[in-house]
PDB file of N, CA and C in Angstrom:
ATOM      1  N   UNK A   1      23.785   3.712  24.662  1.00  0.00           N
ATOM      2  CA  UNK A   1      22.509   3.148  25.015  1.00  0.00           C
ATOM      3  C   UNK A   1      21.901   3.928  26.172  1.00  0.00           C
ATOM      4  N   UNK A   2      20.772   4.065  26.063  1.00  0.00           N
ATOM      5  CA  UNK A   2      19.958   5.113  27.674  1.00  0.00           C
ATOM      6  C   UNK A   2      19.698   4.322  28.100  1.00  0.00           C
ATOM      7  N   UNK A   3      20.026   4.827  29.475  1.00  0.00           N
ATOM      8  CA  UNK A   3      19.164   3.898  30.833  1.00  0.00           C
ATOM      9  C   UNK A   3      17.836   3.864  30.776  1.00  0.00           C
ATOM     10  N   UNK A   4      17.188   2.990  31.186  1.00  0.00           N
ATOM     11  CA  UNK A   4      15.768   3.020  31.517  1.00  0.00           C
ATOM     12  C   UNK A   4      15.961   3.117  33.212  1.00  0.00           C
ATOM     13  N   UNK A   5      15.191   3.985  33.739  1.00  0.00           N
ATOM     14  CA  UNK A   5      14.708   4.267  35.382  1.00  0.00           C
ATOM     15  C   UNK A   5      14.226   3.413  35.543  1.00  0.00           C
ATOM     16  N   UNK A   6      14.366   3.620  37.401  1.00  0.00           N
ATOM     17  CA  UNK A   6      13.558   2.698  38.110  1.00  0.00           C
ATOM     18  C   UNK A   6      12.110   2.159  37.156  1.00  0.00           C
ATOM     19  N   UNK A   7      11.607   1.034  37.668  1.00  0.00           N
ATOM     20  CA  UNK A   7      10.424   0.641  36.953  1.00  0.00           C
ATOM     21  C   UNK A   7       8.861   1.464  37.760  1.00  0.00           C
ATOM     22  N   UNK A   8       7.912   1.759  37.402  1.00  0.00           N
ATOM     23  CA  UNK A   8       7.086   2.567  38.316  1.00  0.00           C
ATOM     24  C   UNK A   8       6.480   1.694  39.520  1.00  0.00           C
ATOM     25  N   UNK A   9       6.483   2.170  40.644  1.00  0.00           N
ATOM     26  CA  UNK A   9       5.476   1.328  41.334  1.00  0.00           C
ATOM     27  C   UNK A   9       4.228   2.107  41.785  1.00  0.00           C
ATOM     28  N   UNK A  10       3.057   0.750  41.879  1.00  0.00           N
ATOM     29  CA  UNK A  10       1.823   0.365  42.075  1.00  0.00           C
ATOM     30  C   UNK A  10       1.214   0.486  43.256  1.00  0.00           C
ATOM     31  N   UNK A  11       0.469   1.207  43.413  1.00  0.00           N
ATOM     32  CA  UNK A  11      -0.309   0.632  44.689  1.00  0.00           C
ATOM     33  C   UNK A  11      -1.443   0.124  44.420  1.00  0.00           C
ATOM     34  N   UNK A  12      -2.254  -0.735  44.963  1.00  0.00           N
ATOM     35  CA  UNK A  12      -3.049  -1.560  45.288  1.00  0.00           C
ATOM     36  C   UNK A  12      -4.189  -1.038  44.648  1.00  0.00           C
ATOM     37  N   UNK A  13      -4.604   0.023  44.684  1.00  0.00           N
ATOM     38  CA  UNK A  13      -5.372   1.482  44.105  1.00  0.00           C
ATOM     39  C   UNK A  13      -5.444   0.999  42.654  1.00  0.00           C
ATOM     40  N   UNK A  14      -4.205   1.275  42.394  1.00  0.00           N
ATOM     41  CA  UNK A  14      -3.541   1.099  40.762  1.00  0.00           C
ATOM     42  C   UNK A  14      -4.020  -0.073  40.081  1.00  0.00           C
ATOM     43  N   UNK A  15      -3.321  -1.479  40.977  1.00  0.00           N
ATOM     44  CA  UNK A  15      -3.682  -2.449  40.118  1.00  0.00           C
ATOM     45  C   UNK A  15      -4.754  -2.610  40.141  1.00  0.00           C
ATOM     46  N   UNK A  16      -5.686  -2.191  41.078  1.00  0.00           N
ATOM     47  CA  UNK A  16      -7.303  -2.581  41.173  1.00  0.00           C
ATOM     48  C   UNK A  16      -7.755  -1.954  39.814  1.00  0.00           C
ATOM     49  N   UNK A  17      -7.333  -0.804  39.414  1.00  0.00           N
ATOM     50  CA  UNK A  17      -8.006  -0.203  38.624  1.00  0.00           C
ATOM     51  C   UNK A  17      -6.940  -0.561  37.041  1.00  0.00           C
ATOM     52  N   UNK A  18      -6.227  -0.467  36.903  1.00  0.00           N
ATOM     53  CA  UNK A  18      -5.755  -2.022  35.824  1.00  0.00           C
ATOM     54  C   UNK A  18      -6.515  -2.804  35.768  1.00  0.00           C
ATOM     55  N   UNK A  19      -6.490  -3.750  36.466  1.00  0.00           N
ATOM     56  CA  UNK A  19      -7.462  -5.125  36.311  1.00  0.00           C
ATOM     57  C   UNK A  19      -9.313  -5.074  35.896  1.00  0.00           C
ATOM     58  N   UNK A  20      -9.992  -3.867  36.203  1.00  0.00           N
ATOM     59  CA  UNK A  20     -10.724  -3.555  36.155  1.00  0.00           C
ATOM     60  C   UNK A  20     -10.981  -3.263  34.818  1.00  0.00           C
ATOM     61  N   UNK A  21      -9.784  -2.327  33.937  1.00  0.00           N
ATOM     62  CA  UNK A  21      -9.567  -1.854  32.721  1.00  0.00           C
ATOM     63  C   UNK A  21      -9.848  -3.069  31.728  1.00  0.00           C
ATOM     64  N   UNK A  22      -8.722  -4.024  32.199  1.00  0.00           N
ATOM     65  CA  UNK A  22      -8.392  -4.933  31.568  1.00  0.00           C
ATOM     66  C   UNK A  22      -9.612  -5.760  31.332  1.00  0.00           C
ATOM     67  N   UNK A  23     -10.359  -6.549  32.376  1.00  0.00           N
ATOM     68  CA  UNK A  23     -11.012  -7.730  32.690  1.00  0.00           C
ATOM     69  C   UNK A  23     -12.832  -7.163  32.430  1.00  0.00           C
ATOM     70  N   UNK A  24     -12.558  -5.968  32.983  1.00  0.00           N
ATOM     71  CA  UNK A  24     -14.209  -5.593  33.276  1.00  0.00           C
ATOM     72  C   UNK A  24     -14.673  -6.042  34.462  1.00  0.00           C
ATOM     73  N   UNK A  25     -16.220  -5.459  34.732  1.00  0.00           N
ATOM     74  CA  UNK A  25     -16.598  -5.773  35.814  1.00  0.00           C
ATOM     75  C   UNK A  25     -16.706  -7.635  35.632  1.00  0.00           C
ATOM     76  N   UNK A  26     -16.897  -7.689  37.357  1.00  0.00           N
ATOM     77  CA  UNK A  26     -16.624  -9.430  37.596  1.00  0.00           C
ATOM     78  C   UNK A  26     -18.552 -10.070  37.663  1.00  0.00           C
ATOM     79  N   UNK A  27     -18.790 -10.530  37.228  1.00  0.00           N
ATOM     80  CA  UNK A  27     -19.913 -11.137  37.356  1.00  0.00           C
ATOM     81  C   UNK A  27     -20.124 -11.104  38.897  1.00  0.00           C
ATOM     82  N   UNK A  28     -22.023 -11.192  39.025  1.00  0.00           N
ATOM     83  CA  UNK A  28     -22.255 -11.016  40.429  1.00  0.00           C
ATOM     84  C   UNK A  28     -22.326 -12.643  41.006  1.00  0.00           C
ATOM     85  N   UNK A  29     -22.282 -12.670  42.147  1.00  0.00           N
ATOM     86  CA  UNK A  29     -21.726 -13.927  42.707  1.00  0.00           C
ATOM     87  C   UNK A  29     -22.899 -14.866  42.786  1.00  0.00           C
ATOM     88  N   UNK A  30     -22.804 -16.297  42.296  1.00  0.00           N
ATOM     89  CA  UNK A  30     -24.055 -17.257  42.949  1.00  0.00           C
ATOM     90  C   UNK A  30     -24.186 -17.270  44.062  1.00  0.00           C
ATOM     91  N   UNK A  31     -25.117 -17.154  44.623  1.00  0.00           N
ATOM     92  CA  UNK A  31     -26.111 -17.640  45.701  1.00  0.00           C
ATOM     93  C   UNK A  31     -25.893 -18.939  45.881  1.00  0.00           C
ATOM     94  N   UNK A  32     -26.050 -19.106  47.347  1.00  0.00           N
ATOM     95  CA  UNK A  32     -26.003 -20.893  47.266  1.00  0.00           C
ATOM     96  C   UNK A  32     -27.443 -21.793  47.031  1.00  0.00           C
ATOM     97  N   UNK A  33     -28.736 -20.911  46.963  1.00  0.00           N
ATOM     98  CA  UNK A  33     -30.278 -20.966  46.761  1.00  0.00           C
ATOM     99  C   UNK A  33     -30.138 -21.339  45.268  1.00  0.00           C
ATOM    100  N   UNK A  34     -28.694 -20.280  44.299  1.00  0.00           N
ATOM    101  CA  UNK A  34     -28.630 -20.470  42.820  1.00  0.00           C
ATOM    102  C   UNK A  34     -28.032 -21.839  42.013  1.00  0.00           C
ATOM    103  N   UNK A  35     -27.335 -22.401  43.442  1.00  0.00           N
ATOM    104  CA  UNK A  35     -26.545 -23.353  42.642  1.00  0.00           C
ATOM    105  C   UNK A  35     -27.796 -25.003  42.397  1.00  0.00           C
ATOM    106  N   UNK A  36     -26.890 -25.643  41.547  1.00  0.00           N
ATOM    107  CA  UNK A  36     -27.467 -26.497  41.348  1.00  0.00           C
ATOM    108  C   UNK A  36     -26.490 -27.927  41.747  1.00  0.00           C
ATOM    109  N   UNK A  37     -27.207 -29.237  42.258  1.00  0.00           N
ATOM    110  CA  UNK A  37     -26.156 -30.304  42.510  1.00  0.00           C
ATOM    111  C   UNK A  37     -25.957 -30.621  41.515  1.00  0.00           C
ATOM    112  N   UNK A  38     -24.599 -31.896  41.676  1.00  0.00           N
ATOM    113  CA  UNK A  38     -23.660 -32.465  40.791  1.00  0.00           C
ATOM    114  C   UNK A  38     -24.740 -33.802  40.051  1.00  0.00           C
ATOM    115  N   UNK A  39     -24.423 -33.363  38.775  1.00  0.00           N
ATOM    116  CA  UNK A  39     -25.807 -34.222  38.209  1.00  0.00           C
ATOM    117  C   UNK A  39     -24.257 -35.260  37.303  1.00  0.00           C
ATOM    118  N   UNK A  40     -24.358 -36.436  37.518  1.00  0.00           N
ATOM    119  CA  UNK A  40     -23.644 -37.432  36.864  1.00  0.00           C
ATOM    120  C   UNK A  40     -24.061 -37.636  35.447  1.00  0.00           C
ATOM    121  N   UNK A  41     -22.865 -38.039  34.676  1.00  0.00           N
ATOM    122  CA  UNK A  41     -23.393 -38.127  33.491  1.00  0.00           C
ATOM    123  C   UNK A  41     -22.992 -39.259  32.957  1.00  0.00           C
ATOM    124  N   UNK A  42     -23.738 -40.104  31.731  1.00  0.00           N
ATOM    125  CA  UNK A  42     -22.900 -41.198  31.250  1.00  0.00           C
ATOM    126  C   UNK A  42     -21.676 -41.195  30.801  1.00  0.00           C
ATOM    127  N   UNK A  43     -20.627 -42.290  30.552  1.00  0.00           N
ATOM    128  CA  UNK A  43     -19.201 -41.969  30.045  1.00  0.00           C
ATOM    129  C   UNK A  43     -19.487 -41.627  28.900  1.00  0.00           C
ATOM    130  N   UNK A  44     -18.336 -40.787  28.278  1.00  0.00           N
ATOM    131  CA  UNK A  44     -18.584 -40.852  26.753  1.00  0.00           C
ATOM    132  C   UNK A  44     -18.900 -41.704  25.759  1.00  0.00           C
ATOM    133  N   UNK A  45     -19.272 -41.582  24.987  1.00  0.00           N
ATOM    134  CA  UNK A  45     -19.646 -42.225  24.075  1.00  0.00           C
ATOM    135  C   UNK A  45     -19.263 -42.241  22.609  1.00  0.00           C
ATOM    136  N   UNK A  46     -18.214 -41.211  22.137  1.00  0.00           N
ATOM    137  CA  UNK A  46     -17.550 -41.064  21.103  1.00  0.00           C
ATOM    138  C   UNK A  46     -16.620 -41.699  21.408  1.00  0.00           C
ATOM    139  N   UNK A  47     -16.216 -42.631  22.165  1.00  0.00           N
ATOM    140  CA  UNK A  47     -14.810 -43.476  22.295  1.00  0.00           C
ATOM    141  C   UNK A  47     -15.304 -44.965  22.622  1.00  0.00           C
ATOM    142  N   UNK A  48     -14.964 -45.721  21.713  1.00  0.00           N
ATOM    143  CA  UNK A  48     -15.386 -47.498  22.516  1.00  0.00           C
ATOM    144  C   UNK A  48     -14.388 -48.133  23.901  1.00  0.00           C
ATOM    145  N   UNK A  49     -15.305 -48.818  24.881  1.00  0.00           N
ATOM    146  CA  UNK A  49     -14.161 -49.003  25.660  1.00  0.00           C
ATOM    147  C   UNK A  49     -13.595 -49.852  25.426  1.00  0.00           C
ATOM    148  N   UNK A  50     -12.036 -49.810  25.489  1.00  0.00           N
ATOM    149  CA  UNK A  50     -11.130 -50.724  25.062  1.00  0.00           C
ATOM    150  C   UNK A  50     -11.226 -51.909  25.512  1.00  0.00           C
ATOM    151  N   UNK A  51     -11.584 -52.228  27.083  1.00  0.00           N
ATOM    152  CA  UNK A  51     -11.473 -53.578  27.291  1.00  0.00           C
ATOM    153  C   UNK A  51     -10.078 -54.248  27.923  1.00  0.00           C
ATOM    154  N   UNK A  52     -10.215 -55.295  27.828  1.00  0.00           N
ATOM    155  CA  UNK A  52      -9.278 -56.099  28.238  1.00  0.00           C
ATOM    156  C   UNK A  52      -7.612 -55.391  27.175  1.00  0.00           C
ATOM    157  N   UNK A  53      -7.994 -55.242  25.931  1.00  0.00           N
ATOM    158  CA  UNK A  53      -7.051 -55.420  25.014  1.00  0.00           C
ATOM    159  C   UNK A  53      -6.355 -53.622  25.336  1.00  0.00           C
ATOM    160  N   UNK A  54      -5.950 -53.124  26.278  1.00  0.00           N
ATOM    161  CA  UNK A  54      -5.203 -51.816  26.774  1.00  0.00           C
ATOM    162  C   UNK A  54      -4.347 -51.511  25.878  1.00  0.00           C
ATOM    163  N   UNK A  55      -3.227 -52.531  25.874  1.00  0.00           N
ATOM    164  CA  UNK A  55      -2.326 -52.105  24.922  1.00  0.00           C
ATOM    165  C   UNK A  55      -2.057 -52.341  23.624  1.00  0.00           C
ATOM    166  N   UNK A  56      -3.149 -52.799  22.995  1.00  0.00           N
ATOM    167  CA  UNK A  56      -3.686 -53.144  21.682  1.00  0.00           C
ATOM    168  C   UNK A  56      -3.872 -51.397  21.057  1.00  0.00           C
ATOM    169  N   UNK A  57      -4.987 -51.253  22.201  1.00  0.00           N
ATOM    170  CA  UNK A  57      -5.638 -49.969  21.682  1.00  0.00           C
ATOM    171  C   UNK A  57      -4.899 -48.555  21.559  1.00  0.00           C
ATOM    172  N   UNK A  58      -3.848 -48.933  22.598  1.00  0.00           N
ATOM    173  CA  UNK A  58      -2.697 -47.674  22.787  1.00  0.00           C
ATOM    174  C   UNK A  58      -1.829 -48.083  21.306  1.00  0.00           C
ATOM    175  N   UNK A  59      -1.467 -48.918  21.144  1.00  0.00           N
ATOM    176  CA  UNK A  59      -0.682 -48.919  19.712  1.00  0.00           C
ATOM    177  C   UNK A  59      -1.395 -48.349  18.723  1.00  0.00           C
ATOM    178  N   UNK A  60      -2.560 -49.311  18.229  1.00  0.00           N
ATOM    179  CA  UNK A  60      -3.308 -48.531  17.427  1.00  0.00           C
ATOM    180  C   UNK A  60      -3.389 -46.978  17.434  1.00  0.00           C
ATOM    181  N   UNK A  61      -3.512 -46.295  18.580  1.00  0.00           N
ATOM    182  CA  UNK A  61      -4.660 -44.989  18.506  1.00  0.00           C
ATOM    183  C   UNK A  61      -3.220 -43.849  19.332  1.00  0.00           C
ATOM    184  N   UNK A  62      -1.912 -44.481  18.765  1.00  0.00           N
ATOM    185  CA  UNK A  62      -0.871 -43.236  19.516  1.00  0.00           C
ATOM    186  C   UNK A  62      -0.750 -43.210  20.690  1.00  0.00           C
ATOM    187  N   UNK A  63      -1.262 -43.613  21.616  1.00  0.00           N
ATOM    188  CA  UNK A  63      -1.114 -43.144  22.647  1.00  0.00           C
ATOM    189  C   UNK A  63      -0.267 -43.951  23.678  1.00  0.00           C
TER     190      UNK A  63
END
């Protein structure tokens, strides 16, 4: 069986430019002028709320 050598090492250089390869450039950063506030939303609505009956609904639905 052949040895495999030491493993290569990296400098910082290196992985920058790996990751770069890999990922691509990074999107440019929001602004805090860009962001927008936390807008609340109703609960879902594809699920009924169970209610009182908790462990009714957990039998039924697996969970």
């Amino acid at each position: 069986m052949a040895e495999e050598g030491p493993s290569p090492s990296f400098t910082d250089d290196d992985y920058t430019f790996l990751r770069h390869v890999r990922f691509g450039e990074m999107p440019p950063a929001v602004r805090p002028e860009e962001r927008t506030a936390l807008t609340e939303t109703d609960p879902r609505r594809d699920l009924p709320d169970p209610g009182d009956e908790q462990d009714r609904w957990d039998l039924r639905h697996g969970a």
